[in-house]
C-alpha atoms as a PDB file:
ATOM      1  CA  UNK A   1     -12.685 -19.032 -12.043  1.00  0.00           C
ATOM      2  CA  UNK A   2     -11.141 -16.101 -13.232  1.00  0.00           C
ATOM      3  CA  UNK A   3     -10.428 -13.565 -10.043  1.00  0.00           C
ATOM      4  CA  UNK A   4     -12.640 -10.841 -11.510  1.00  0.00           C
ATOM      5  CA  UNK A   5     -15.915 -13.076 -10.970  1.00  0.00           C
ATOM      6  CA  UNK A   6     -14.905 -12.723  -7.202  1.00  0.00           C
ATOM      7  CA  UNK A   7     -16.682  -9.038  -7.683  1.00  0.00           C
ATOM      8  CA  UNK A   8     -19.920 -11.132  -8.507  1.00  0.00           C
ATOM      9  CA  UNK A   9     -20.130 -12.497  -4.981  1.00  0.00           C
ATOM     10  CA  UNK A  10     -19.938  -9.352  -3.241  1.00  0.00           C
ATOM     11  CA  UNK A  11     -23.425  -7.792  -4.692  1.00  0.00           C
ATOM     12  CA  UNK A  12     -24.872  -8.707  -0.967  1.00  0.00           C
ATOM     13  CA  UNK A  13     -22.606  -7.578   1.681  1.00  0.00           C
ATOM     14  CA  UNK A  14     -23.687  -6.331   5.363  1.00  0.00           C
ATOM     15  CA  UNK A  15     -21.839  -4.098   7.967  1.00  0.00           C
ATOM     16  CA  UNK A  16     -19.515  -1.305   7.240  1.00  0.00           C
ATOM     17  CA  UNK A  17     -16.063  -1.988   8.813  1.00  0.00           C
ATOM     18  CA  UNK A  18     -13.508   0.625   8.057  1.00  0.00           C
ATOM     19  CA  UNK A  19     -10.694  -1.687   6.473  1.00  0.00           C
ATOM     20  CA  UNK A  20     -11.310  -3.887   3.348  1.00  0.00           C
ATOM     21  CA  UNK A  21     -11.319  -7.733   3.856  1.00  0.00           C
ATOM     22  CA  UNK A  22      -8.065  -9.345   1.972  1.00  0.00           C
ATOM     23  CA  UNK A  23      -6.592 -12.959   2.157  1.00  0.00           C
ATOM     24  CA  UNK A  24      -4.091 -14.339   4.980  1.00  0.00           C
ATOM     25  CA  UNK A  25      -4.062 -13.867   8.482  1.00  0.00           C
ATOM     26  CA  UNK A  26      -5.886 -10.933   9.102  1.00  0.00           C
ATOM     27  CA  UNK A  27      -3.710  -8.493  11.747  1.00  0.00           C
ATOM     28  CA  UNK A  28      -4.333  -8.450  15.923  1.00  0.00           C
ATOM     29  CA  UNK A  29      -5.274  -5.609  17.041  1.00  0.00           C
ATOM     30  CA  UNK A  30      -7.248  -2.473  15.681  1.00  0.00           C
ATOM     31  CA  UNK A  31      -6.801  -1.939  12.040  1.00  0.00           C
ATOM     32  CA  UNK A  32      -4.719   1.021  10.886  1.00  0.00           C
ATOM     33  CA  UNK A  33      -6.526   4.181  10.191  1.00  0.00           C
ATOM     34  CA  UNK A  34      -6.414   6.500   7.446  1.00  0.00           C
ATOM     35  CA  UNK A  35      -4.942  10.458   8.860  1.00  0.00           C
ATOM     36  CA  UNK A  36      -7.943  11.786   7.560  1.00  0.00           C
ATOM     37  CA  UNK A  37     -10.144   9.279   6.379  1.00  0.00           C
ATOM     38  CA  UNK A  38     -12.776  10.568   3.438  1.00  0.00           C
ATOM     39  CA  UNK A  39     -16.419   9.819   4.054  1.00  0.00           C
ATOM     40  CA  UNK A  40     -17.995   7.026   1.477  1.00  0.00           C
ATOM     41  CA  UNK A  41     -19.779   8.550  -1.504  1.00  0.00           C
ATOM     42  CA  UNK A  42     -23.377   8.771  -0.799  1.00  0.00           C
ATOM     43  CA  UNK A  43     -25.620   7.345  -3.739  1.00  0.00           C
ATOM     44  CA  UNK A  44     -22.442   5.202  -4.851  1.00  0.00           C
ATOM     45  CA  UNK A  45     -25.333   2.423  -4.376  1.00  0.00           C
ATOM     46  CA  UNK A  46     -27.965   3.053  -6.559  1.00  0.00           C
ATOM     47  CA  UNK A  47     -28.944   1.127  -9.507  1.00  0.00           C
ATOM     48  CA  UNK A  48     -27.185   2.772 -12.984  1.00  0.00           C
ATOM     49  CA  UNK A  49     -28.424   2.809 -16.507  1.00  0.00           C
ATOM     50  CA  UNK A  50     -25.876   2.331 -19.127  1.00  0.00           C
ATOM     51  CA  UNK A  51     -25.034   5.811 -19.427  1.00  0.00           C
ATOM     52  CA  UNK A  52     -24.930   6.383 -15.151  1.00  0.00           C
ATOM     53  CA  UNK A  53     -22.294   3.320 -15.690  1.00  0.00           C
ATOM     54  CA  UNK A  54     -20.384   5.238 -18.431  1.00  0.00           C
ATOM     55  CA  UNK A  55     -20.298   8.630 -16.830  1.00  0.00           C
ATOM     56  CA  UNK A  56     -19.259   7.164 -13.733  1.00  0.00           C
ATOM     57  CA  UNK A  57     -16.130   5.823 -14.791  1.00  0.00           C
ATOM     58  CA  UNK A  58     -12.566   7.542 -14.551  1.00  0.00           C
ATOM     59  CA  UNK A  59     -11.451  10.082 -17.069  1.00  0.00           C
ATOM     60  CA  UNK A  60      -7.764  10.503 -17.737  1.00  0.00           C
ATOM     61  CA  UNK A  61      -7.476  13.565 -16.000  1.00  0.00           C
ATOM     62  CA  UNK A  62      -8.680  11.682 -12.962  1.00  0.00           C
ATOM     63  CA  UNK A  63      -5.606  10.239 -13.132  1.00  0.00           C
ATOM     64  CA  UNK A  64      -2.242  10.775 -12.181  1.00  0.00           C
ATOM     65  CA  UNK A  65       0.294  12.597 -14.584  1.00  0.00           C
ATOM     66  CA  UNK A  66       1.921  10.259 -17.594  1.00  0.00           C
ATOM     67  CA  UNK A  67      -1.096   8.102 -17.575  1.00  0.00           C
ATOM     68  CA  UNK A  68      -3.234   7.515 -20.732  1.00  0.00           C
ATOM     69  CA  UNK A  69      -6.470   5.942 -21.895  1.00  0.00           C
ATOM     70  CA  UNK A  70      -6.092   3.033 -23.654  1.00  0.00           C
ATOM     71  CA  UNK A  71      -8.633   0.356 -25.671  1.00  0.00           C
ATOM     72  CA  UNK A  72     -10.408  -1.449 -23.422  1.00  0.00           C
ATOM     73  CA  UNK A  73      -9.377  -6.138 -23.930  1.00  0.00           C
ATOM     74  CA  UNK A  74     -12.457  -7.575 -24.471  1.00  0.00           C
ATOM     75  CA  UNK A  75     -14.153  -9.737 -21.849  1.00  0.00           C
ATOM     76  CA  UNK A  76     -12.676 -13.301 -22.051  1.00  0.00           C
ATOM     77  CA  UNK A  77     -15.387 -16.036 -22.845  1.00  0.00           C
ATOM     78  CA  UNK A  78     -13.508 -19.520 -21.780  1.00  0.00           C
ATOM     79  CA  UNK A  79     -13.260 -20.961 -18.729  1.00  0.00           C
ATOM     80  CA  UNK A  80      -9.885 -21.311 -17.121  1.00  0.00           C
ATOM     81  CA  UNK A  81      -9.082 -24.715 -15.478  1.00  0.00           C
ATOM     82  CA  UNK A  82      -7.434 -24.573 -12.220  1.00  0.00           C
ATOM     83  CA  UNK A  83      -5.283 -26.519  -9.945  1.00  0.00           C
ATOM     84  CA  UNK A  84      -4.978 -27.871  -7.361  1.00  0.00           C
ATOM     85  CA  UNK A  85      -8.666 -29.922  -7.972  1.00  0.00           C
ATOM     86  CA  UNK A  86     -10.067 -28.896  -4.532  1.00  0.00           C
ATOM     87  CA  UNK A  87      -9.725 -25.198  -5.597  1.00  0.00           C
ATOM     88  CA  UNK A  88     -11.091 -25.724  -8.875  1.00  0.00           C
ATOM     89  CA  UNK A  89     -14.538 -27.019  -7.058  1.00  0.00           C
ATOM     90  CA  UNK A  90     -14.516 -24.083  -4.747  1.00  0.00           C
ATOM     91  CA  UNK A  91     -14.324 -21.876  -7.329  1.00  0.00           C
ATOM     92  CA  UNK A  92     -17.291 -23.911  -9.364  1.00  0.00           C
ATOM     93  CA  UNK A  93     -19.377 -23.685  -6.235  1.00  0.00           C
ATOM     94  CA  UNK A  94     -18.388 -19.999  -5.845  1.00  0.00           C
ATOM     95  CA  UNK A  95     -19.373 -19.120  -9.694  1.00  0.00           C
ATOM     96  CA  UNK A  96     -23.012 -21.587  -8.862  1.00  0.00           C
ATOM     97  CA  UNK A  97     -23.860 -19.429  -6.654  1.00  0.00           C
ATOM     98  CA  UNK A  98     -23.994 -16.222  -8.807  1.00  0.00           C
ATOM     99  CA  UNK A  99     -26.673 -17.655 -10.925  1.00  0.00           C
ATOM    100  CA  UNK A 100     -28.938 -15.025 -12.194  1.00  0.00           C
ATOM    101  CA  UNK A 101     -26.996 -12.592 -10.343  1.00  0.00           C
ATOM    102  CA  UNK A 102     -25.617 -11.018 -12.997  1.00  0.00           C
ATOM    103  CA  UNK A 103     -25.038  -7.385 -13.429  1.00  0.00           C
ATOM    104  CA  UNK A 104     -27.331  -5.973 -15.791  1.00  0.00           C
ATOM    105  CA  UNK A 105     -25.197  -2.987 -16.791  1.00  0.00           C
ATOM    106  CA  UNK A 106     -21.890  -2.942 -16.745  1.00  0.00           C
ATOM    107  CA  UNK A 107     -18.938  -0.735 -18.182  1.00  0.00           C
ATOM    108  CA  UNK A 108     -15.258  -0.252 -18.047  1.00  0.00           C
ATOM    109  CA  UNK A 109     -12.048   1.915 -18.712  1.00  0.00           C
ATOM    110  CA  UNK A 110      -8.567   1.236 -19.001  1.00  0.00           C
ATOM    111  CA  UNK A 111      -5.561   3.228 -18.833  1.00  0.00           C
ATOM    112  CA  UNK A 112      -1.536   2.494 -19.165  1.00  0.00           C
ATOM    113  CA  UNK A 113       1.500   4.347 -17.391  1.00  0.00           C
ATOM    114  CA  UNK A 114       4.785   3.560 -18.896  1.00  0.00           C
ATOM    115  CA  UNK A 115       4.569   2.057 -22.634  1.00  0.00           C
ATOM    116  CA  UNK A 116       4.221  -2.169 -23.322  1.00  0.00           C
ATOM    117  CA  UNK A 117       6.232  -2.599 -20.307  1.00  0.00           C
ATOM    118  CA  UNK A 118       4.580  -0.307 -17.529  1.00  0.00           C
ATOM    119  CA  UNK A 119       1.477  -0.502 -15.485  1.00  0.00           C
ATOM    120  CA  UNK A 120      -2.295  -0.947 -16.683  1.00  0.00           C
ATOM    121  CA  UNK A 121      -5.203  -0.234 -14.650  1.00  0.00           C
ATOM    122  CA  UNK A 122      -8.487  -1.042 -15.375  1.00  0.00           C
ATOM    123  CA  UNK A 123     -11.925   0.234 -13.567  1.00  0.00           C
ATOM    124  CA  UNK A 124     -15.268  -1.522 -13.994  1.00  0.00           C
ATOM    125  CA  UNK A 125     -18.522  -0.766 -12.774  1.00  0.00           C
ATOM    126  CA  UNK A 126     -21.430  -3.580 -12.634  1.00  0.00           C
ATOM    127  CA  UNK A 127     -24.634  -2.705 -11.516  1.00  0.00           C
ATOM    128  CA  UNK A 128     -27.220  -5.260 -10.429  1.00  0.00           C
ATOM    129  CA  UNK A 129     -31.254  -5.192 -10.093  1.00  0.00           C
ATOM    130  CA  UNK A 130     -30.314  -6.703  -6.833  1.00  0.00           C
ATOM    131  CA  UNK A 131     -29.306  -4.843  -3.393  1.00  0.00           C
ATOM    132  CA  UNK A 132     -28.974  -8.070  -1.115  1.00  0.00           C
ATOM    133  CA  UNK A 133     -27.826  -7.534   2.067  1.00  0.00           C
ATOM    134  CA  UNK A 134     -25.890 -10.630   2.690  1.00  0.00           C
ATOM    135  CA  UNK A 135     -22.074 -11.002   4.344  1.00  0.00           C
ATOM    136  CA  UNK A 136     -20.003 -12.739   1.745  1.00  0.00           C
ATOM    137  CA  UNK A 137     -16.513 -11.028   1.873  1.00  0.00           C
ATOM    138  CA  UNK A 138     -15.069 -12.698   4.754  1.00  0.00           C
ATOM    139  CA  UNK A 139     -16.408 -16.038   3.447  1.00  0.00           C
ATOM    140  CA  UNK A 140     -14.231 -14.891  -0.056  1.00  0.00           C
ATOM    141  CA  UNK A 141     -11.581 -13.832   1.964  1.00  0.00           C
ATOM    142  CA  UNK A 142     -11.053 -16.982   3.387  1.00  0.00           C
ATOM    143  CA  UNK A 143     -11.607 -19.295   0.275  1.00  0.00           C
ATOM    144  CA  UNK A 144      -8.910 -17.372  -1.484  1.00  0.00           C
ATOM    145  CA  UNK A 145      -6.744 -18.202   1.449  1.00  0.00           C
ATOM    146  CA  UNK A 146      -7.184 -21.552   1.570  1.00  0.00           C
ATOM    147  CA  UNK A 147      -6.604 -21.596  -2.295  1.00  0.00           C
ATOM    148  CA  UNK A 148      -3.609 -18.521  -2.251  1.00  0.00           C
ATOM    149  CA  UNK A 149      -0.966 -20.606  -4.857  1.00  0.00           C
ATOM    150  CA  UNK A 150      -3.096 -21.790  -7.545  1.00  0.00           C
ATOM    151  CA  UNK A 151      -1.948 -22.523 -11.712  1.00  0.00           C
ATOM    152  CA  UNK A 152      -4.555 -21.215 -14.420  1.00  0.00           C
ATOM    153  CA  UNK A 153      -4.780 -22.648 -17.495  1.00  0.00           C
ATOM    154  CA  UNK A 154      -6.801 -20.707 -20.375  1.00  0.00           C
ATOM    155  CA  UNK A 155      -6.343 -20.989 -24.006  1.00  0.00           C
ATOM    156  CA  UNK A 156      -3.132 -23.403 -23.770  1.00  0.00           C
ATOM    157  CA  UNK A 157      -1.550 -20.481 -21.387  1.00  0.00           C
ATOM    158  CA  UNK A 158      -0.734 -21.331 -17.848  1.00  0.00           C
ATOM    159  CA  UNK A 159       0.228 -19.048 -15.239  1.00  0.00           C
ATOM    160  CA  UNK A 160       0.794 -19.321 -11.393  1.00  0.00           C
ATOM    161  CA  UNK A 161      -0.683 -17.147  -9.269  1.00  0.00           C
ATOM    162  CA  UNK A 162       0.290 -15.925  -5.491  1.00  0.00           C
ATOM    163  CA  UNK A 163      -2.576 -14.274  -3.399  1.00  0.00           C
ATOM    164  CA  UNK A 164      -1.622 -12.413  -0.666  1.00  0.00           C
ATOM    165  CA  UNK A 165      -3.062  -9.509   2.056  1.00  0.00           C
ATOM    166  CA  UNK A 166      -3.055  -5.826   0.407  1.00  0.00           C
ATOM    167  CA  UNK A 167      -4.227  -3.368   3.336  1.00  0.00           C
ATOM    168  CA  UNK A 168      -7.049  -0.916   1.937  1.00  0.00           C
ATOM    169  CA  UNK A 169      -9.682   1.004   3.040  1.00  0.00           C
ATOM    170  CA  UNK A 170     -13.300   0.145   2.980  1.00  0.00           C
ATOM    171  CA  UNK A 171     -15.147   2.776   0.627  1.00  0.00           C
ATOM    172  CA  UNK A 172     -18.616   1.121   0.167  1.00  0.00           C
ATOM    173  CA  UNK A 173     -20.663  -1.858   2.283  1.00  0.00           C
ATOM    174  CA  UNK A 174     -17.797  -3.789   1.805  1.00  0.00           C
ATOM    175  CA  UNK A 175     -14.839  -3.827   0.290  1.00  0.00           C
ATOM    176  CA  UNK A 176     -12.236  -6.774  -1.156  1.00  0.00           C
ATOM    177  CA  UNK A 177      -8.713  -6.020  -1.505  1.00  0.00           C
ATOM    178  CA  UNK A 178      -5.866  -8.687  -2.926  1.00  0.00           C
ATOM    179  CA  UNK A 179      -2.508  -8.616  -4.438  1.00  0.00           C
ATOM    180  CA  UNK A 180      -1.376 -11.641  -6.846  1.00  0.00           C
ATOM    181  CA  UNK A 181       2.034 -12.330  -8.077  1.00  0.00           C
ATOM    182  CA  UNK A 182       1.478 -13.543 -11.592  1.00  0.00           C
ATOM    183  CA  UNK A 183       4.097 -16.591 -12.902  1.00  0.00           C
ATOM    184  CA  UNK A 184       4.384 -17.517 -16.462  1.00  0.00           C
ATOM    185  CA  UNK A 185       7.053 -19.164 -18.727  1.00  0.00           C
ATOM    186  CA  UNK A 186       7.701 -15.276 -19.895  1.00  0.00           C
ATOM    187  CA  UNK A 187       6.982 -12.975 -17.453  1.00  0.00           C
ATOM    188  CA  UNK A 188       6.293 -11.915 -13.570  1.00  0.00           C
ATOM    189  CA  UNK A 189       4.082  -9.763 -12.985  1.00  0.00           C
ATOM    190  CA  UNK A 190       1.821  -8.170  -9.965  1.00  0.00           C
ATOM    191  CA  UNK A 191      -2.152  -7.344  -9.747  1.00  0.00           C
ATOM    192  CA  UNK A 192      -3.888  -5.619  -7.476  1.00  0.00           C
ATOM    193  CA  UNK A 193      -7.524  -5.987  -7.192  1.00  0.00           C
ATOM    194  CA  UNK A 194     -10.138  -3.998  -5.281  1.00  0.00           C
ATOM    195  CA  UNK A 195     -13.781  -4.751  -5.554  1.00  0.00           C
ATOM    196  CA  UNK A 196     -15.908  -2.060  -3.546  1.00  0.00           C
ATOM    197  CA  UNK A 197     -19.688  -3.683  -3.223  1.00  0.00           C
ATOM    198  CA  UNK A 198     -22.117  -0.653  -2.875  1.00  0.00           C
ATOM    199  CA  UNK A 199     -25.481  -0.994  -2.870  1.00  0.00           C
ATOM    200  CA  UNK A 200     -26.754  -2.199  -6.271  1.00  0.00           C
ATOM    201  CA  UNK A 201     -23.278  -2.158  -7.601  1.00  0.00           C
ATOM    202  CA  UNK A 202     -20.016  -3.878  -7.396  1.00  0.00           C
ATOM    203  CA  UNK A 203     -16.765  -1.261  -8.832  1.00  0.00           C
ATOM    204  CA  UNK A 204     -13.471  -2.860  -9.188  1.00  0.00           C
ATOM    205  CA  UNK A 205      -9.850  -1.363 -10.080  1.00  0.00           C
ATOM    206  CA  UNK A 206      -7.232  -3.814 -11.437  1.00  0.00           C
ATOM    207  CA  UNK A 207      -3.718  -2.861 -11.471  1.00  0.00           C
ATOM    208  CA  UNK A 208      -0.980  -4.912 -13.360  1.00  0.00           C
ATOM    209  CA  UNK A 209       2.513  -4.341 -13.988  1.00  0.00           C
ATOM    210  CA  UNK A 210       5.909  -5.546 -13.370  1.00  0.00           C
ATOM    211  CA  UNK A 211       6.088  -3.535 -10.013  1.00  0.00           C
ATOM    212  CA  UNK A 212       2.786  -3.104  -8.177  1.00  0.00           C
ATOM    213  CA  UNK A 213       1.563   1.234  -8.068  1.00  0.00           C
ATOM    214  CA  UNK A 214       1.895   2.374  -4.958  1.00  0.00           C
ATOM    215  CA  UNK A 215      -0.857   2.591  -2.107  1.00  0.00           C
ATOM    216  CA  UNK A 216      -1.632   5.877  -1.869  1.00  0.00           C
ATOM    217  CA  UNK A 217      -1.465   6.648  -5.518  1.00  0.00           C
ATOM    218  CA  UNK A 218      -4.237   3.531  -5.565  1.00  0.00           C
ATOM    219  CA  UNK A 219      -6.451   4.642  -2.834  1.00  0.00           C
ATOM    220  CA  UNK A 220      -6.230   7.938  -3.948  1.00  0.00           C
ATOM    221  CA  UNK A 221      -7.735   6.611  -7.983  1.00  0.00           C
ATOM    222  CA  UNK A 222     -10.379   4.609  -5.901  1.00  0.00           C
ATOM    223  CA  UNK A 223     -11.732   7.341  -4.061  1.00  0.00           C
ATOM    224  CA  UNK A 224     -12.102   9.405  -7.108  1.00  0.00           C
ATOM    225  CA  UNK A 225     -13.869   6.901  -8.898  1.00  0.00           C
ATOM    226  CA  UNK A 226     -16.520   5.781  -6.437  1.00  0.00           C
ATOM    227  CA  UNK A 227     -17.053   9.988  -6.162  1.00  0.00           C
ATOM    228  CA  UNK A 228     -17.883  10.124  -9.911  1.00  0.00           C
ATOM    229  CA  UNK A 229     -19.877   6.789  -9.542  1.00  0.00           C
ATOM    230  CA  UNK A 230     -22.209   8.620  -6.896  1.00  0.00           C
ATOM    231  CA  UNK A 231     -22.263  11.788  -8.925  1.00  0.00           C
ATOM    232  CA  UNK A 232     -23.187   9.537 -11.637  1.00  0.00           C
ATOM    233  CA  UNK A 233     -26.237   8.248 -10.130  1.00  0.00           C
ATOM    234  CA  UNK A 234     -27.736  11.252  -9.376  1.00  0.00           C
ATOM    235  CA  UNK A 235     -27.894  12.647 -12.719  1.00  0.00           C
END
């Protein structure tokens, strides 16, 4: 299951804790709190057209300075196999489960920092006809645990993948935060992943490069996207 169909899962979440749900052993004691924490986007929830979607993505003046737009991969239409067996069911019962839960709009941006070498992130908005109220996230949380070292094989290319804890806020319902270290015959890389579920709509930011961006500089891109996604539905 590729890690991105984890976002599909989360378009019923309940409760609004402060910190986002992640993988591992989740810390004792009260989470961390931002210095001067912003308030969630109101209207980051409701259902988007096509061109709510569009207008609600990042810009590349939203982002940080030496960062450029870039084309945007296409969506990849195979299925990856996985391993160990036991994860590769999970995952199968995971992806069952999303069955006409499909966004019905959904739209994306991608930007680069740094040349072929440097760091890509990528936002994407799905909105779905949908606005379940269910509590799924710790229920992710703790499948991708349980299956944290896994190997991907897609299109004869296998890679290993590492899932750990990445601390981040919650800025919707609820929020999914992970950081994989990425293994292949020719490279190592790092990707983290935050899927914010809001309402009708699930918005993720993927980051990949050899050395992971830093925190702030993340939380800081998040923020301003799930503004413009609210702004975005009111217009």
């Amino acid at each position: 299951m590729p890690l991105i169909a984890v976002g599909i899962l989360l378009s019923g979440c309940g409760g609004t804790p402060e910190r986002a749900a992640t993988v591992g052993t989740q810390p004792a004691g009260p989470a961390p709190q931002e210095s001067s924490p912003a308030p969630k986007p109101k209207g980051a929830g409701d259902g988007l057209t096509a061109a709510q979607a569009k207008s609600g993505l990042l810009a590349v003046s939203d982002m940080p300075t030496g960062w450029a737009a870039t084309k945007n991969d296409p969506d990849s239409t195979s299925d990856s196999k996985i391993e160990p067996a036991s994860c590769q069911k999970m995952f199968d019962d995971m992806d069952a489960k999303t069955e006409g839960k499909k966004a019905k709009i959904k739209q994306k941006a991608t930007f680069s920092e740094g040349g072929m070498m440097g760091t890509q992130l990528v936002m994407e908005i799905g909105s779905f006809d949908d606005d379940a109220q269910g509590n799924k996230v710790q229920a992710i949380a703790k499948a991708l645990t349980e299956c944290s070292t896994i190997k991907s094989t897609e299109n004869g290319q296998t890679a290993t993948l590492t899932l750990n804890g990445l601390s981040f806020p919650n800025l919707g319902d609820q929020t999914l935060a992970l950081r994989a270290n990425v293994k292949t015959q020719e490279i190592e890389a790092v990707s983290d992943m935050v899927f914010v579920a809001v309402g009708h709509n699930i918005v993720s930011f993927t980051t990949v490069g050899l050395q992971p961006m830093k925190g702030a500089d993340l939380e800081k891109i998040a923020r301003t996207g799930m503004t413009k996604v609210a702004q975005a539905a009111k217009n």
